[in-house]
Every structure is written in structure tokens, then in C-alpha cells.
Protein backbone atom coordinates (compact mmCIF):
# COMPACT_ATOMS: atom_id res chain seq x y z
CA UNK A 1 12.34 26.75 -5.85
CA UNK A 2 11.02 30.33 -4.62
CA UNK A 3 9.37 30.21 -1.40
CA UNK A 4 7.48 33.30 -0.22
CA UNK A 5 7.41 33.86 3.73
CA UNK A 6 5.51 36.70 5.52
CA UNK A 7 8.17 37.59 8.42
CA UNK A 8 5.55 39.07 10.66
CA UNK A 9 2.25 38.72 12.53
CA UNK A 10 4.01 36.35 14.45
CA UNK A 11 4.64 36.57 18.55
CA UNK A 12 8.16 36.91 17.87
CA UNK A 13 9.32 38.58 14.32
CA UNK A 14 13.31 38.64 15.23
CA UNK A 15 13.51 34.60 16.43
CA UNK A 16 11.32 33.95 13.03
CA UNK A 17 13.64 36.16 10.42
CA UNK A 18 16.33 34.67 12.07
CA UNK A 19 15.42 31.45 10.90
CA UNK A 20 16.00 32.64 7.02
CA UNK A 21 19.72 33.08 7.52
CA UNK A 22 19.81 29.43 9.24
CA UNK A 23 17.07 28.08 6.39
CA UNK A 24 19.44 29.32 3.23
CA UNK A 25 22.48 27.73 5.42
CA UNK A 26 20.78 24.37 5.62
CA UNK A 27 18.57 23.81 2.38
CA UNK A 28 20.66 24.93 -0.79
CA UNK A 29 17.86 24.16 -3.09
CA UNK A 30 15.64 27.32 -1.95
CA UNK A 31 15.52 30.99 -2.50
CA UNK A 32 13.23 32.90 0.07
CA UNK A 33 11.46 35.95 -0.85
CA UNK A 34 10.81 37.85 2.93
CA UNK A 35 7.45 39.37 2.70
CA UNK A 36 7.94 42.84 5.50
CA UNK A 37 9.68 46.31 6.26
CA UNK A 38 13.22 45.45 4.25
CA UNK A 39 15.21 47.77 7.00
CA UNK A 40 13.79 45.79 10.22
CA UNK A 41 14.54 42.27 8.40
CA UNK A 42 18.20 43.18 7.33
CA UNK A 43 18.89 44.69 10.43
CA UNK A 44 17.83 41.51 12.63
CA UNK A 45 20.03 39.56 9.96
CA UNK A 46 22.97 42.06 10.02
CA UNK A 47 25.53 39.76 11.97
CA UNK A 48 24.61 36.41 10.35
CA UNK A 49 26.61 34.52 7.33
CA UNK A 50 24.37 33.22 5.13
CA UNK A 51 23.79 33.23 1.08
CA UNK A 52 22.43 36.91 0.77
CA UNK A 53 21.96 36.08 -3.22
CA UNK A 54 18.94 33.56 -2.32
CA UNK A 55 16.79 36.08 -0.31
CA UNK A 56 14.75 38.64 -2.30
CA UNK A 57 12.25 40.96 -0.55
CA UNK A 58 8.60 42.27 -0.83
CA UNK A 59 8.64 45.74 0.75
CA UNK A 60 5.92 45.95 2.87
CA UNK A 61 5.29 49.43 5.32
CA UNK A 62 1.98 47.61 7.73
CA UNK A 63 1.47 44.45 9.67
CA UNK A 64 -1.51 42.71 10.63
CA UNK A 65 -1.67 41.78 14.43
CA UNK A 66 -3.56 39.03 16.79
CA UNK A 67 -6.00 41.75 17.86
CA UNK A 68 -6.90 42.98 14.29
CA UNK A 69 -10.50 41.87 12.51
CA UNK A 70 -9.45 38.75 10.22
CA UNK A 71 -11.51 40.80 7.15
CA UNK A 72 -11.48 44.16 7.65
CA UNK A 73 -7.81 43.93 8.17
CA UNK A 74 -7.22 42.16 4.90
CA UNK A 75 -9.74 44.98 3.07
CA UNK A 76 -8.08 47.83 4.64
CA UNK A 77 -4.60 47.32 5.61
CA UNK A 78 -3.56 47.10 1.52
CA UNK A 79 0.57 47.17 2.23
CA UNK A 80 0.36 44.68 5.41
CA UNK A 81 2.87 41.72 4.55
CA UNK A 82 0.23 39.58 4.61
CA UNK A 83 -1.81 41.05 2.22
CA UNK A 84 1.16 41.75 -0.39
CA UNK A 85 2.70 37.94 0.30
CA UNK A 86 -0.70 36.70 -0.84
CA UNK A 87 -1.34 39.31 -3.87
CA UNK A 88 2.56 38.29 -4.97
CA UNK A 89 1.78 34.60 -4.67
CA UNK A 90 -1.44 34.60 -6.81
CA UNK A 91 0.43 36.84 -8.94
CA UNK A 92 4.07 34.85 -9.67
CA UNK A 93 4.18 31.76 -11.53
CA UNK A 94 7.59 30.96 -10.09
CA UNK A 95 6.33 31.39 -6.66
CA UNK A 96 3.75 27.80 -6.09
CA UNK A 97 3.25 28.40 -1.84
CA UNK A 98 3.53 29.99 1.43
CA UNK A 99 4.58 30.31 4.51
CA UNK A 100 3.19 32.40 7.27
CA UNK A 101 2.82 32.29 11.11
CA UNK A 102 -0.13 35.71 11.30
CA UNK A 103 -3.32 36.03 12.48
CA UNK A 104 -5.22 32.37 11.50
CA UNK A 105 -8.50 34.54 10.73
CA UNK A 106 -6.88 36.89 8.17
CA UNK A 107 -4.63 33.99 7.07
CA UNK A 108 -7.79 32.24 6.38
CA UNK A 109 -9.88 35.60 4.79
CA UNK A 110 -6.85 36.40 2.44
CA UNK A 111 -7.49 32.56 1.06
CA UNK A 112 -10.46 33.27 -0.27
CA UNK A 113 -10.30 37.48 -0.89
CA UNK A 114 -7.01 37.57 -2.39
CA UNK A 115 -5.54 33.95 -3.27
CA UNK A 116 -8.48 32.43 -4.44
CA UNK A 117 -10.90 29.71 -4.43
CA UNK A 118 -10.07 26.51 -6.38
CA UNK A 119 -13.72 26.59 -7.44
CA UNK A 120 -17.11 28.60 -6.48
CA UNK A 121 -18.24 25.77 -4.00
CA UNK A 122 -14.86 25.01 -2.74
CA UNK A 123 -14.33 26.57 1.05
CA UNK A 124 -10.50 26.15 1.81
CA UNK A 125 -10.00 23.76 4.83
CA UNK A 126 -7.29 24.10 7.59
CA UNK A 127 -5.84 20.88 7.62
CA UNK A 128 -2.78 19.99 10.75
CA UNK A 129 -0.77 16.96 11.38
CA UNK A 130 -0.95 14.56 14.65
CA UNK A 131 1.84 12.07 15.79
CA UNK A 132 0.32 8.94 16.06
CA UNK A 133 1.31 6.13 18.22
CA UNK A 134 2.36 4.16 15.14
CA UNK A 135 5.33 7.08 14.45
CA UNK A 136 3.54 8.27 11.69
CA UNK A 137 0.81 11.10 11.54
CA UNK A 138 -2.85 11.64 11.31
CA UNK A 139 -4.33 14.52 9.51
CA UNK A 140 -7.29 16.44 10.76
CA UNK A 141 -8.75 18.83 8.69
CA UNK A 142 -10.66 21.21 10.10
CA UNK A 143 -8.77 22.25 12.67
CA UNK A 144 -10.23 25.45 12.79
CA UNK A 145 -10.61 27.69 9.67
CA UNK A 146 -14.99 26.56 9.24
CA UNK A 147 -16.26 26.76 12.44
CA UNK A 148 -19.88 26.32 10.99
CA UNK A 149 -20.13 23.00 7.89
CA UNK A 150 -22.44 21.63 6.40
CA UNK A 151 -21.90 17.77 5.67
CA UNK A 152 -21.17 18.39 1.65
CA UNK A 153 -18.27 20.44 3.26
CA UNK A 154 -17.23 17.78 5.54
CA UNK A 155 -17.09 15.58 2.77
CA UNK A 156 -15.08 18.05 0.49
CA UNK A 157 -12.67 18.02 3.75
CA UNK A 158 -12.27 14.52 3.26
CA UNK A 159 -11.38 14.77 -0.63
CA UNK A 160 -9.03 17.29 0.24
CA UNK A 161 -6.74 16.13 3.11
CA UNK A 162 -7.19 12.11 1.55
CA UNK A 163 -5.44 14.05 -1.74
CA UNK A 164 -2.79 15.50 0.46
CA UNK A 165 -1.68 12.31 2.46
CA UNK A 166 -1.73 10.33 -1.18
CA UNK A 167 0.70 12.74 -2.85
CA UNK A 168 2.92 14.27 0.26
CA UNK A 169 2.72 11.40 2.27
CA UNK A 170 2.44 8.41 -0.06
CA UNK A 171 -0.39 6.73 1.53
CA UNK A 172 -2.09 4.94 -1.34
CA UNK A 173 -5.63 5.16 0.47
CA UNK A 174 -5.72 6.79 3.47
CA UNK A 175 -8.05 6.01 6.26
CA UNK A 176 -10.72 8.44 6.89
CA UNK A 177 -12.65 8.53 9.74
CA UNK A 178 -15.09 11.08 10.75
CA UNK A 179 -15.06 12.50 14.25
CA UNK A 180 -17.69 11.81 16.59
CA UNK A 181 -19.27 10.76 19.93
CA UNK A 182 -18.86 7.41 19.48
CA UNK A 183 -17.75 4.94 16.96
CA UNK A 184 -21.40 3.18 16.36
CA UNK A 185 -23.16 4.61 13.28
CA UNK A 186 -25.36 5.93 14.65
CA UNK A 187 -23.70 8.22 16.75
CA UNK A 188 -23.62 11.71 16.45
CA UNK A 189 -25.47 15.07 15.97
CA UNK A 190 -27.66 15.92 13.28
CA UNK A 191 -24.37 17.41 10.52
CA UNK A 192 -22.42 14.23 11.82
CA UNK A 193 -25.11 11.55 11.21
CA UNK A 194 -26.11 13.01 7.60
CA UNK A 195 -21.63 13.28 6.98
CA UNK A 196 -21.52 9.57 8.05
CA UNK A 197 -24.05 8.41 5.21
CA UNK A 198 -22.33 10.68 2.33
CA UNK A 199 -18.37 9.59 3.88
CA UNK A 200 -19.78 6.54 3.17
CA UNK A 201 -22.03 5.92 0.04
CA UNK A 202 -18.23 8.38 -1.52
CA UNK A 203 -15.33 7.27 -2.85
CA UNK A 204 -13.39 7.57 0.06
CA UNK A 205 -11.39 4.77 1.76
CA UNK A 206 -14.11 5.64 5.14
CA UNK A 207 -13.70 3.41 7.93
CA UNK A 208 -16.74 5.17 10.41
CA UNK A 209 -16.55 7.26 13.18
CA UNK A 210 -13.68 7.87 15.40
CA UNK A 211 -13.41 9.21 18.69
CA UNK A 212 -11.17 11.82 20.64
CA UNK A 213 -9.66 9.34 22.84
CA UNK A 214 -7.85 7.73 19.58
CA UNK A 215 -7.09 10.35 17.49
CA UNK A 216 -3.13 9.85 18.13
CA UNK A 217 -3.69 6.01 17.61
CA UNK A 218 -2.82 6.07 14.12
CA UNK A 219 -5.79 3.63 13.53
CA UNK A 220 -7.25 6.37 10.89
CA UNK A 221 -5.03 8.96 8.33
CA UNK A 222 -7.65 11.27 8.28
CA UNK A 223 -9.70 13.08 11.11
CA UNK A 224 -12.88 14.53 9.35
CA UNK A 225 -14.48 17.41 11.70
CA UNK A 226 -16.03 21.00 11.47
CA UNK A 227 -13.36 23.74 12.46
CA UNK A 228 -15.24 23.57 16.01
CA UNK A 229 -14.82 20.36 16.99
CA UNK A 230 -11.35 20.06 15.41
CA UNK A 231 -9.81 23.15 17.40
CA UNK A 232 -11.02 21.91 20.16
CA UNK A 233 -9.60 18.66 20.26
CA UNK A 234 -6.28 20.34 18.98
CA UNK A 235 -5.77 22.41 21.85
CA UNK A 236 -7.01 19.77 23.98
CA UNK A 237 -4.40 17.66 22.44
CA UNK A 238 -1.36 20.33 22.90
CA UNK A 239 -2.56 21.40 26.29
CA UNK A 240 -2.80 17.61 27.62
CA UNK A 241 0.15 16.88 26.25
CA UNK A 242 2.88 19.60 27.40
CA UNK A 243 1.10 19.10 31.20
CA UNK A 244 1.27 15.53 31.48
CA UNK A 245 5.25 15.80 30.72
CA UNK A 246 5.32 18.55 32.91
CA UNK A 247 4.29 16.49 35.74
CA UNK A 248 5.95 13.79 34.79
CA UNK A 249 9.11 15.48 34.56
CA UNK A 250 8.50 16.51 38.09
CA UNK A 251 7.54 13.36 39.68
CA UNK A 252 10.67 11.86 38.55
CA UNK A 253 12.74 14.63 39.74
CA UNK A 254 10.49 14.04 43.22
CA UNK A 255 11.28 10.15 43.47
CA UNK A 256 14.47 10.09 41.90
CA UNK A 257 16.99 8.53 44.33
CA UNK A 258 20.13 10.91 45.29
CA UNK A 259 22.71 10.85 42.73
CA UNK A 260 20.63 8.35 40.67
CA UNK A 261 21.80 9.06 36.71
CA UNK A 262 18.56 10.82 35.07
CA UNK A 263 20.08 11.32 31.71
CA UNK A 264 18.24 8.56 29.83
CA UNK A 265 15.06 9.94 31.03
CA UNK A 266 16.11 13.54 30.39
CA UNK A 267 16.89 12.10 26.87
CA UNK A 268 13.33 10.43 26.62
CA UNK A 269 11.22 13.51 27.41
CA UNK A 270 13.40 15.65 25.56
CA UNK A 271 12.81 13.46 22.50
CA UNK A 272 9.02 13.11 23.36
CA UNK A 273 8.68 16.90 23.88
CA UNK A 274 10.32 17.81 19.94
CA UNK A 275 7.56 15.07 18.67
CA UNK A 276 4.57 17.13 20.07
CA UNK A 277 5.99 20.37 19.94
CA UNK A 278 3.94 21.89 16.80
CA UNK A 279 7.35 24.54 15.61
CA UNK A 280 9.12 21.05 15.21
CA UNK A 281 6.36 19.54 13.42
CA UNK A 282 5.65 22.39 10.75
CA UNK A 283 2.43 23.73 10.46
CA UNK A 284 -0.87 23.72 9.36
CA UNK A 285 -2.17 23.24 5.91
CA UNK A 286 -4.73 25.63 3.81
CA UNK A 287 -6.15 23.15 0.96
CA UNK A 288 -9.25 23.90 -1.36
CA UNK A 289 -7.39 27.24 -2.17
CA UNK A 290 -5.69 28.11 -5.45
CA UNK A 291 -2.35 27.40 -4.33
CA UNK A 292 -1.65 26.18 -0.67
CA UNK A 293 -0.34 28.54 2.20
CA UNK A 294 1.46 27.07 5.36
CA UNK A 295 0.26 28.33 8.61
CA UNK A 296 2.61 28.27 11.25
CA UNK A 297 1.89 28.41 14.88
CA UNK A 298 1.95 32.36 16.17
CA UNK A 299 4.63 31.27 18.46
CA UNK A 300 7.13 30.40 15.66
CA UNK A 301 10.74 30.58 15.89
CA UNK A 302 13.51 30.13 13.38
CA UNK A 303 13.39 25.86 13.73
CA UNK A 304 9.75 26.78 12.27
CA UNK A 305 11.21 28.46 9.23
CA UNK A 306 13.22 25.46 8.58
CA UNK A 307 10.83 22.89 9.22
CA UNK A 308 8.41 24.65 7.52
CA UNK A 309 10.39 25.15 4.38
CA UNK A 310 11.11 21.69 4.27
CA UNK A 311 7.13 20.76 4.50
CA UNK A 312 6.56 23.42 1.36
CA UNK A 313 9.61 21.21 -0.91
CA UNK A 314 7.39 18.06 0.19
CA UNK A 315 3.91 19.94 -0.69
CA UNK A 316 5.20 21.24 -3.97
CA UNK A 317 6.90 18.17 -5.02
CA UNK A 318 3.91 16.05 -4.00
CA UNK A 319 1.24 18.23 -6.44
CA UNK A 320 3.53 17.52 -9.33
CA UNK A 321 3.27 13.83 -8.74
CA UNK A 322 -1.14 14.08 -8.86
């Protein structure tokens, strides 16, 4: 299997082309093709021992940063790996997905300018993966990519990330429930109220509304929400997370007795820390476009290359199973 990576747009471009040396190393089954200036990416490789046979490269001379405009970026900067990975990945039948950690706006814009729509009224959704409290995960899709739906999109969200969590991750009928202000019908704004009536009268396996507060219960497979409200509780979700270990971590370190043996507990929140830390987990999902693109966080390193490559085996061999 050919997986195509864009090696920058990333906070830190050496740590993430790093990670194709270690990714060859540990999954045989892969060749990479390294979207990005060939010089800078065999020069950060120069000193490590990998399988040089299974990386190929797309020569790119431009890069598209954090600061650039998602679109105009994608229109005008033609030889920015970005823009090549995706013209090379609609282009190459032996090349079926993605990987890259860029700018989320252009990631999303090159979707539907250069990859493709899977159909005229199909807007690709950003969908990203939640431990749950039941050691599984939830899937919320949007997390970010339509800030602005209407409830036929919300719907379409549904389809989409239902599809995924059937074929990748073997649910036979996932769960859907569709975020809101409460879990009483008749909660909600005006696009949630008319999305609850069309989740429901569908096809869908919907369950209701579902609030913030439970989103890691694992009581649902499937957060439904506009890109909005879905960011939102994302970051809300990271951010709460990585400060309530933080203090935790310090507290015990505070009330710990002298020479008391911490190494269970440093074992704990090390463990609990890989389980929300989003480079561990993979990344996000585009679905709805012609062929599906991984975006990983912007602070990737080279465990994100690995994980992430082992999320694209899972995609790819879940779409031949639908």
C-alpha cells in the first residue's frame, strides 16, 4: 500500500519527517511517498537506517503556512506540498489516502478545489475520534471544517461518520446522537430542532440529543454537530483535559508523604496522558470527499506519522469491506 504524506505545514517539519524513517522500520507493509523540498527531507533523514527503497518523493519548491488564506493559498501557491500531495492523490490509482498535519482551512479548501467532491451536494465533513469512558471511542463529526450547516448537512454528517464507524470500526449500528442543550426533544436552536426531526424520521440508528457533559461517556458512537459547536467542545475537551492532570499531578506531588513510592501513580497519568493526547490517537478524518485525507494535529511529531499510518491501513482496508 502507497501512502502519500505532505511533510510540511506542520509546527515542526524535522520531528514529523523523522517519523518516516521510524514508520518504514515498524510497518513493512507500506511505501510512503513524502510530499516536500526532496533536499530538506533527505537531509533531516541523513543519519537514520531505514528501508530507503519504500520512500518515493513528490518534489515540491513552496509550503503553505498557519498564517496563509486557506483558498487563496491553495489557488496561488501551485507547487506548495499541499497542493501537489492532493493533485497526485486524485491523480494515482495506486495512491487511495492521505496524510497531512497543514493548515486545517487549506486542508479543508484543497478537498473540495483539487480532490473532489463525492457528489455536487456532498460538503466533506471533518470527522475526530474521542476516548470514551467505555475504552472505546466516539466520533464527532464536525469538528470544525462547516462552521455554518444547514440540518440536510447535519444529517449527511451523520451518514457519513455512521459509514465510517461500521466499516473501520466494526460497529454494526452505531449510536448517533445529535449535540445539543439538553437531551429533551425539544431542546435546541432553530438548525438543531429541525436536525432532530430529520436524524430521526432517517435511517439512522438516532438515539436524541446528547449533551457536552457526556460526550466521553461512550453512551453514543456518533456526535452530530455544525463545525462551530464541534470545535468548540474539542478544544474544550483537550484544554480540560491536559489541566486537570496538570493539577492533579501537582497536588499529589504537594501531599505526597516523604519518600512515599509515586511510581504507580506516575504510571497512571502517564498512561492517562497517551489516551488523550491527540498525536497518539491519530487524527482527524475528511469524509464526503473523493478519497479521504487524514488531518493530523499541527503539532505532530514522528509517533503521529506512525499512528497515523496505521489509521490510513484501517481506513483503506475498511472501504474495501462496504
Amino acid at each position: 500500500m502507497k501512502i502519500l504524506i505532505d511533510c510540511f505545514g506542520c509546527d515542526n517539519p524535522d520531528d514529523f519527517i523523522l517519523g518516516l524513517a521510524r514508520t518504514i522500520n515498524e510497518i513493512p507493509e507500506v511505501t510512503l511517498v513524502a510530499a516536500g523540498e526532496r533536499a530538506y527531507i533527505e537531509r533531516v533523514l541523513e543519519g537514520e537506517s531505514f528501508d530507503r527503497g519504500r520512500l518515493e518523493f513528490l518534489e515540491t519548491t513552496e509550503v503553505i503556512t498557519g498564517e496563509d488564506s486557506p483558498v487563496l493559498s491553495i489557488r496561488m501557491k501551485t507547487d506548495a506540498s499541499l497542493v501537489r500531495a492532493y493533485r497526485c492523490l486524485r491523480d494515482s490509482e495506486d495512491i487511495p489516502i492521505m496524510i497531512t498535519a497543514g493548515n486545517t482551512g487549506a486542508v479543508i479548501a484543497g478537498s473540495v478545489l483539487i480532490l473532489g467532491r463525492q457528489d455536487r451536494e456532498t460538503q466533506p465533513t471533518l470527522v475526530t475520534f474521542l476516548p470514551n469512558e467505555k475504552g472505546g471511542v466516539t466520533c464527532l463529526s464536525d469538528c470544525g471544517a462547516n462552521v455554518d450547516c444547514r440540518p440536510e448537512q447535519l444529517l449527511r454528517f451523520a451518514r457519513f461518520a455512521t459509514e465510517h464507524m461500521r466499516s473501520v470500526y466494526g460497529i454494526e449500528s452505531p449510536r448517533v446522537g445529535l449535540l445539543s442543550v439538553g437531551t429533551e426533544d425539544e431542546k435546541g436552536n432553530h438548525q438543531t430542532k429541525e436536525a432532530f426531526v430529520k436524524l430521526k424520521e432517517s435511517e439512522l440508528n438516532f438515539i436524541g440529543n446528547t449533551e457536552s457533559k457526556t460526550a466521553l461517556s461512550g453512551d453514543v458512537d456518533v456526535i452530530v454537530a455544525d463545525g462551530f459547536a464541534g470545535n468548540v467542545l474539542l478544544k474544550s475537551i483537550e484544554g480540560t483535559a491536559k489541566t486537570v492532570v496538570g493539577m492533579l499531578t501537582s497536588l499529589i506531588k504537594k501531599h505526597a508523604p516523604e519518600g512515599c513510592d509515586l511510581s504507580y501513580l506516575r504510571s497512571a497519568v502517564g498512561e492517562l496522558m497517551t489516551r488523550i493526547d491527540f498525536n497518539s490517537m491519530g487524527g482527524a478524518v475528511i469524509l464526503g470527499a473523493k478519497k479521504p485525507v487524514i488531518k493530523a494535529h499541527g503539532s505532530a511529531n514522528s509517533s503521529t506519522v506512525i499512528n497515523t499510518v496505521k489509521q490510513a491501513i484501517r481506513i483503506v482496508g475498511g472501504q474495501k469491506t462496504v
